[in-house]
Every structure is written in structure tokens, then in C-alpha cells.
C-alpha atoms as a PDB file:
ATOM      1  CA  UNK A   1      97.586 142.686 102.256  1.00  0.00           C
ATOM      2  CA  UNK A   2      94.724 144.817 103.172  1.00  0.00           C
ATOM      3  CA  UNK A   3      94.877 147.458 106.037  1.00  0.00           C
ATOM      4  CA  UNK A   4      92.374 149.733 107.684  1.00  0.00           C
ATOM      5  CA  UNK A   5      93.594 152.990 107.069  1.00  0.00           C
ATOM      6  CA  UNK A   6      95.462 154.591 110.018  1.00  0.00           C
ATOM      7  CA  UNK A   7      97.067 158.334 110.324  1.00  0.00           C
ATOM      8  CA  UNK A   8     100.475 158.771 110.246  1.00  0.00           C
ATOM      9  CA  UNK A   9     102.630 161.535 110.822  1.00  0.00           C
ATOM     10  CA  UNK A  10     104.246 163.223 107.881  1.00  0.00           C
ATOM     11  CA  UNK A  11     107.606 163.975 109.076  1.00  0.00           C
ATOM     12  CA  UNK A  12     108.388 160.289 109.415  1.00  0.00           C
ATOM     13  CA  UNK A  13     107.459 159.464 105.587  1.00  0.00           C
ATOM     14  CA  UNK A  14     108.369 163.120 104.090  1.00  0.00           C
ATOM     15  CA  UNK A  15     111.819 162.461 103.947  1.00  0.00           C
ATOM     16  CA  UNK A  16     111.438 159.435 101.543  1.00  0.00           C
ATOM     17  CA  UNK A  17     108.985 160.286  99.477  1.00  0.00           C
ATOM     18  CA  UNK A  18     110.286 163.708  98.910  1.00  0.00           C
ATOM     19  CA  UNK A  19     113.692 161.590  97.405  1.00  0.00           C
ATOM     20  CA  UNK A  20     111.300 159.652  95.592  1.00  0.00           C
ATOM     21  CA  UNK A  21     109.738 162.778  93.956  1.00  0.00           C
ATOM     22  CA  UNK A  22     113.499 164.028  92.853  1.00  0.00           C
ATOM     23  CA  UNK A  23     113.428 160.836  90.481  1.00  0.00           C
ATOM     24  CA  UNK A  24     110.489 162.665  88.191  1.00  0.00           C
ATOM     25  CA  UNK A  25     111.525 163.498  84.762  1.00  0.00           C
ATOM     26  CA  UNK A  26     108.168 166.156  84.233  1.00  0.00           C
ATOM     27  CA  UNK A  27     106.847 167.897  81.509  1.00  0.00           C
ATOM     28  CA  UNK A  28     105.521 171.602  81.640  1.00  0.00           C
ATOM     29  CA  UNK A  29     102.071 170.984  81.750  1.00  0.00           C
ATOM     30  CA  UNK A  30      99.528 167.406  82.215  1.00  0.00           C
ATOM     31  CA  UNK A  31      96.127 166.843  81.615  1.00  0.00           C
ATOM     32  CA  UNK A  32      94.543 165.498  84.478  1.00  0.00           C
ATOM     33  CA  UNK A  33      90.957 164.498  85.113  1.00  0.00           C
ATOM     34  CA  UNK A  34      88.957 166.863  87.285  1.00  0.00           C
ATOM     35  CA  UNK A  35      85.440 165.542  89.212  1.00  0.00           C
ATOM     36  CA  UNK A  36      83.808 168.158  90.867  1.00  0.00           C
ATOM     37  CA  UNK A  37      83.666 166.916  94.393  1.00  0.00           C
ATOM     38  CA  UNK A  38      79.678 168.546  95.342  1.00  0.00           C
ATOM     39  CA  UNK A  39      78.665 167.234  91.984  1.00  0.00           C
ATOM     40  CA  UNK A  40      79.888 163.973  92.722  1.00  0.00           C
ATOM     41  CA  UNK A  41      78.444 163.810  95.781  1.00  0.00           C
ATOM     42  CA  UNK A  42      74.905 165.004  94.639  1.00  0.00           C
ATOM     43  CA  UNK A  43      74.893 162.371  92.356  1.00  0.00           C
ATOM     44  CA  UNK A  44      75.592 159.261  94.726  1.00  0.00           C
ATOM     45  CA  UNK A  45      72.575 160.795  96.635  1.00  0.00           C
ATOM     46  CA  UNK A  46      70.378 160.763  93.927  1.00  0.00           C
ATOM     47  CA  UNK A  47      71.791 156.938  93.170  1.00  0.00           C
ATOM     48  CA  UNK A  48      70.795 156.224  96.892  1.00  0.00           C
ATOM     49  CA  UNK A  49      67.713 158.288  96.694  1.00  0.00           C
ATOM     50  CA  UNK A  50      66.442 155.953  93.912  1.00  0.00           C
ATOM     51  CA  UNK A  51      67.463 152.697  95.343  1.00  0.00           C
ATOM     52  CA  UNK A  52      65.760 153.369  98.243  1.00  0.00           C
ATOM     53  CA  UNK A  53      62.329 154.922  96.676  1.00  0.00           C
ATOM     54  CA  UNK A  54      62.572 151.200  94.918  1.00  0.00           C
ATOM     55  CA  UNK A  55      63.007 149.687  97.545  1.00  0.00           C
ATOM     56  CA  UNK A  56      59.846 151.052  99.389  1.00  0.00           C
ATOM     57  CA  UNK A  57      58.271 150.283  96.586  1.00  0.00           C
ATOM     58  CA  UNK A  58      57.331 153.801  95.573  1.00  0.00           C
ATOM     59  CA  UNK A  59      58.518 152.710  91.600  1.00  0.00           C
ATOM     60  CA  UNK A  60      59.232 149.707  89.758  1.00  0.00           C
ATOM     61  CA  UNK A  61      61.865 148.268  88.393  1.00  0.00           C
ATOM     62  CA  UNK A  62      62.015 149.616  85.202  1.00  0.00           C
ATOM     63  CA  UNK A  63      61.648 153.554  86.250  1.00  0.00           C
ATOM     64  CA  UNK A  64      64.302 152.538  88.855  1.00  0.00           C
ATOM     65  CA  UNK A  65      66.090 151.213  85.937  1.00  0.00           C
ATOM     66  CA  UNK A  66      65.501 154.624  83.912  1.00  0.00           C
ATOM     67  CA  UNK A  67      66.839 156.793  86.707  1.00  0.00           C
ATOM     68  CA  UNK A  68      69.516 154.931  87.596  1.00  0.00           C
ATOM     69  CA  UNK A  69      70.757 155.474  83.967  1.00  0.00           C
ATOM     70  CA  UNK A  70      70.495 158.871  83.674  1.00  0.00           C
ATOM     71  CA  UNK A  71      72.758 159.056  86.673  1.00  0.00           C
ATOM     72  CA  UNK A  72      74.662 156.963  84.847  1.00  0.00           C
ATOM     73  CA  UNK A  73      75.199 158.844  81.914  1.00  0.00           C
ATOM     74  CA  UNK A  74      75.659 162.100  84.420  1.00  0.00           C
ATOM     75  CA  UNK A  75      78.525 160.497  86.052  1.00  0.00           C
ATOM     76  CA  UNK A  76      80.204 159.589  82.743  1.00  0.00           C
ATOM     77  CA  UNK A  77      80.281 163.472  81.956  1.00  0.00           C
ATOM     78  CA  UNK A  78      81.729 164.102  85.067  1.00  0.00           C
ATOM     79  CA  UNK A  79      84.671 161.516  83.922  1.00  0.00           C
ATOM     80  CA  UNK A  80      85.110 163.392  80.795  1.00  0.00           C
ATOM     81  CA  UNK A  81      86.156 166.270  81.961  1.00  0.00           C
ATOM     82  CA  UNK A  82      90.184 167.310  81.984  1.00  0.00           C
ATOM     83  CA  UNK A  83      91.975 169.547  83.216  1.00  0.00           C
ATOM     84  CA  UNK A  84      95.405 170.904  81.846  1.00  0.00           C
ATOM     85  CA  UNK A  85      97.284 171.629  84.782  1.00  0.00           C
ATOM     86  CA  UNK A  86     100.957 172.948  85.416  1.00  0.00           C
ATOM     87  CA  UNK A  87     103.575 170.364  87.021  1.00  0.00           C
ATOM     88  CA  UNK A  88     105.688 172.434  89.838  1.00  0.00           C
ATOM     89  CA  UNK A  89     109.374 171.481  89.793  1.00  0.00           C
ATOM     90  CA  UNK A  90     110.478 169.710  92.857  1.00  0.00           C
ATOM     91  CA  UNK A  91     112.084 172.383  94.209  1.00  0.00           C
ATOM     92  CA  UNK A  92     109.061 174.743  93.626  1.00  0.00           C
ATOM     93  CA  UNK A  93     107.298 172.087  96.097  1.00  0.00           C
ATOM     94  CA  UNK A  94     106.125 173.826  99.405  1.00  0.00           C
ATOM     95  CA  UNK A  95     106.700 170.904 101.657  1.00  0.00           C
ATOM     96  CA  UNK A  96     106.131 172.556 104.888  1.00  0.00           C
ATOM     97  CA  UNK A  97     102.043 173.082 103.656  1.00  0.00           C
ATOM     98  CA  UNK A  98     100.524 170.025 104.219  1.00  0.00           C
ATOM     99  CA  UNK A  99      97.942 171.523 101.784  1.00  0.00           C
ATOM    100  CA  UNK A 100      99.960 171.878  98.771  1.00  0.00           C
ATOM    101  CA  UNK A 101     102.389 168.961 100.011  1.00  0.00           C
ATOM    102  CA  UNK A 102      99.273 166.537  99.635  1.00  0.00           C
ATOM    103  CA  UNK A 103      97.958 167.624  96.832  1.00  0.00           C
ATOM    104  CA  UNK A 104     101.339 167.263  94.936  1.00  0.00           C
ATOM    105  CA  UNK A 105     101.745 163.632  96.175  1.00  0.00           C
ATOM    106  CA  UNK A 106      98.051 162.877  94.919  1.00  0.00           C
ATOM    107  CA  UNK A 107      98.649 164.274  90.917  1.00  0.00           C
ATOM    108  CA  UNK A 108     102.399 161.990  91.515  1.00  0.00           C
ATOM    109  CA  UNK A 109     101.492 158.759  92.861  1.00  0.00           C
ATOM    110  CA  UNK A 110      98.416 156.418  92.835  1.00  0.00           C
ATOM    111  CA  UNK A 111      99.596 154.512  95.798  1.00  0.00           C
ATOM    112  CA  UNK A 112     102.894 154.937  98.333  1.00  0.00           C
ATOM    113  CA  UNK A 113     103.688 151.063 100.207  1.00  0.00           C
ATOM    114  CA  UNK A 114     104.569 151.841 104.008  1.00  0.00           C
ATOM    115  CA  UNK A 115     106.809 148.731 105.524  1.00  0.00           C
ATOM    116  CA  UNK A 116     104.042 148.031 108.092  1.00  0.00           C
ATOM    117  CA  UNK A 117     106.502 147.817 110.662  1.00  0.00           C
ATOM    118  CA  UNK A 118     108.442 150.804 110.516  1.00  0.00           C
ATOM    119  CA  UNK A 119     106.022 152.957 108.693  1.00  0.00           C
ATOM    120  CA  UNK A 120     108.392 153.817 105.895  1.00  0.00           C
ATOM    121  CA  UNK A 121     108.189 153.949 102.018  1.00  0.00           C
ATOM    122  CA  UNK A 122     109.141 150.744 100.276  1.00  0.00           C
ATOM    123  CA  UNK A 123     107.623 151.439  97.223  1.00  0.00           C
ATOM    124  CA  UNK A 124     105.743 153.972  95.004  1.00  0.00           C
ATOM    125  CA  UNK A 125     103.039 153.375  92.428  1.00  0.00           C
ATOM    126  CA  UNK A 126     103.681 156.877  90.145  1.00  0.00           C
ATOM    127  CA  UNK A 127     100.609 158.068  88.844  1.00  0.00           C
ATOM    128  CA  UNK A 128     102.087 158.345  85.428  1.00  0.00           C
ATOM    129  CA  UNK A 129     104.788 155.511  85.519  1.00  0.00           C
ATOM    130  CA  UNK A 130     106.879 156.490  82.352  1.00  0.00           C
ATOM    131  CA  UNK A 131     108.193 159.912  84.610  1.00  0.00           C
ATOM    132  CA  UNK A 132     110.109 157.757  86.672  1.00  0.00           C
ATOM    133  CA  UNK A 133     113.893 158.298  86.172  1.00  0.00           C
ATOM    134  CA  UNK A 134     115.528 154.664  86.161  1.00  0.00           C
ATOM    135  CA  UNK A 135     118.344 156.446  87.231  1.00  0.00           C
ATOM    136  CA  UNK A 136     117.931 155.263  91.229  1.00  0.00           C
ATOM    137  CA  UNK A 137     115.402 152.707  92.363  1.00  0.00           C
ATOM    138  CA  UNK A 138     113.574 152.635  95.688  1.00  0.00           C
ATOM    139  CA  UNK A 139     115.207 149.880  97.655  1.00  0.00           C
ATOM    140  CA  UNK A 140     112.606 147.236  98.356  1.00  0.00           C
END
């Protein structure tokens, strides 16, 4: 079910997912994809930008139509580009940095399940599934 998004404080969650994350059969290094966040953002301005000079009917449709391509076609470089990246071993983890901690549970999992109740894991979407040791399952 949908949810706003609410804060909630790491030490009750750390615990679980940090036993998750022991499950990960890793190799050395992955290729990720990288977006350069000020580029992206430049670019959705320009997208508004043009919308809106349309809109007060500065340009017609088809130059709106022309420029909204090109910032097409820039945003499908920006997808293109990868980045080769080294995966830490679990116990290389900094948990205590919220910094680092975060940005290891972003490259692991596309999506962690909180019971809504209790606030606590009940399941894990990994961001590459086949890493996932079958040896012990997340109870659900």
C-alpha cells in the first residue's frame, strides 16, 4: 500500500538490515550507473523552462517539440553512463556513518518493507537479486 514517506530512526531498523546484508554473496567490483545529480537537475529545468515558454505561448508546438527532444536525447546520455565501482565486504561496512551506512544500503537494495506497525524489516528488494544467499530467508 502506498505511504507518505516518514523519518525513522536508524538504530531501530540497523540491526535487521545489517543481518540482511550478511546474506550477500559479492563480487570484487560492479558496474553501476552513475547520473550526475547538478546535471540532472539542470536538465529538468530546462524541461520546465520549455513547457512553460509553451505554455505562454512564446513558441509553438513543434519548437516545443524540438527542445523537448534534445533534452531528451541529453538525459539518455546521462543514463549511459557506468560506473565500475568496488563492493566493501560487510565487515568493511562503517555502520556508525550514516553517510557511508546509506550509501551502502542504496548500491544493495532497491526497496527495504517496514511492518507499518512496528517499523521493522519484513522484506528486502536486493538491488541485484541473484547476490542473495538462499542460505537464510527474511521471515515474512
Amino acid at each position: 500500500m502506498p505511504h507518505d514517506r516518514v523519518s525513522i530512526s536508524e538504530h531501530l531498523i540497523l540491526p535487521s538490515i545489517r543481518a540482511e546484508a550478511e546474506h550477500l554473496r559479492r563480487p570484487e567490483e560492479v558496474e553501476t550507473r552513475h547520473v550526475d545529480p547538478a546535471m540532472f537537475a539542470e536538465l529538468e529545468q530546462k524541461r520546465a523552462r520549455i513547457i512553460e515558454t509553451y505554455f505562454d505561448g512564446v513558441i509553438d508546438k513543434p519548437e516545443r517539440d524540438r527542445a523537448l527532444q534534445l533534452v531528451d536525447k541529453a538525459m539518455e546520455r546521462l543514463d549511459v553512463q557506468r560506473v565500475v565501482r568496488k563492493v566493501p565486504a560487510i565487515n568493511d561496512i562503517d555502520w556508525d556513518d550514516p553517510a557511508k551506512a546509506n550509501g551502502v544500503l542504496r548500491a544493495l537494495f532497491e526497496r527495504i518493507d517496514l511492518d507499518p506497525g512496528t517499523f521493522q524489516p519484513v522484506g528486502f528488494d536486493w538491488t541485484v537479486p541473484e547476490w542473495r544467499s538462499e542460505v537464510a530467508a527474511m521471515p515474512q
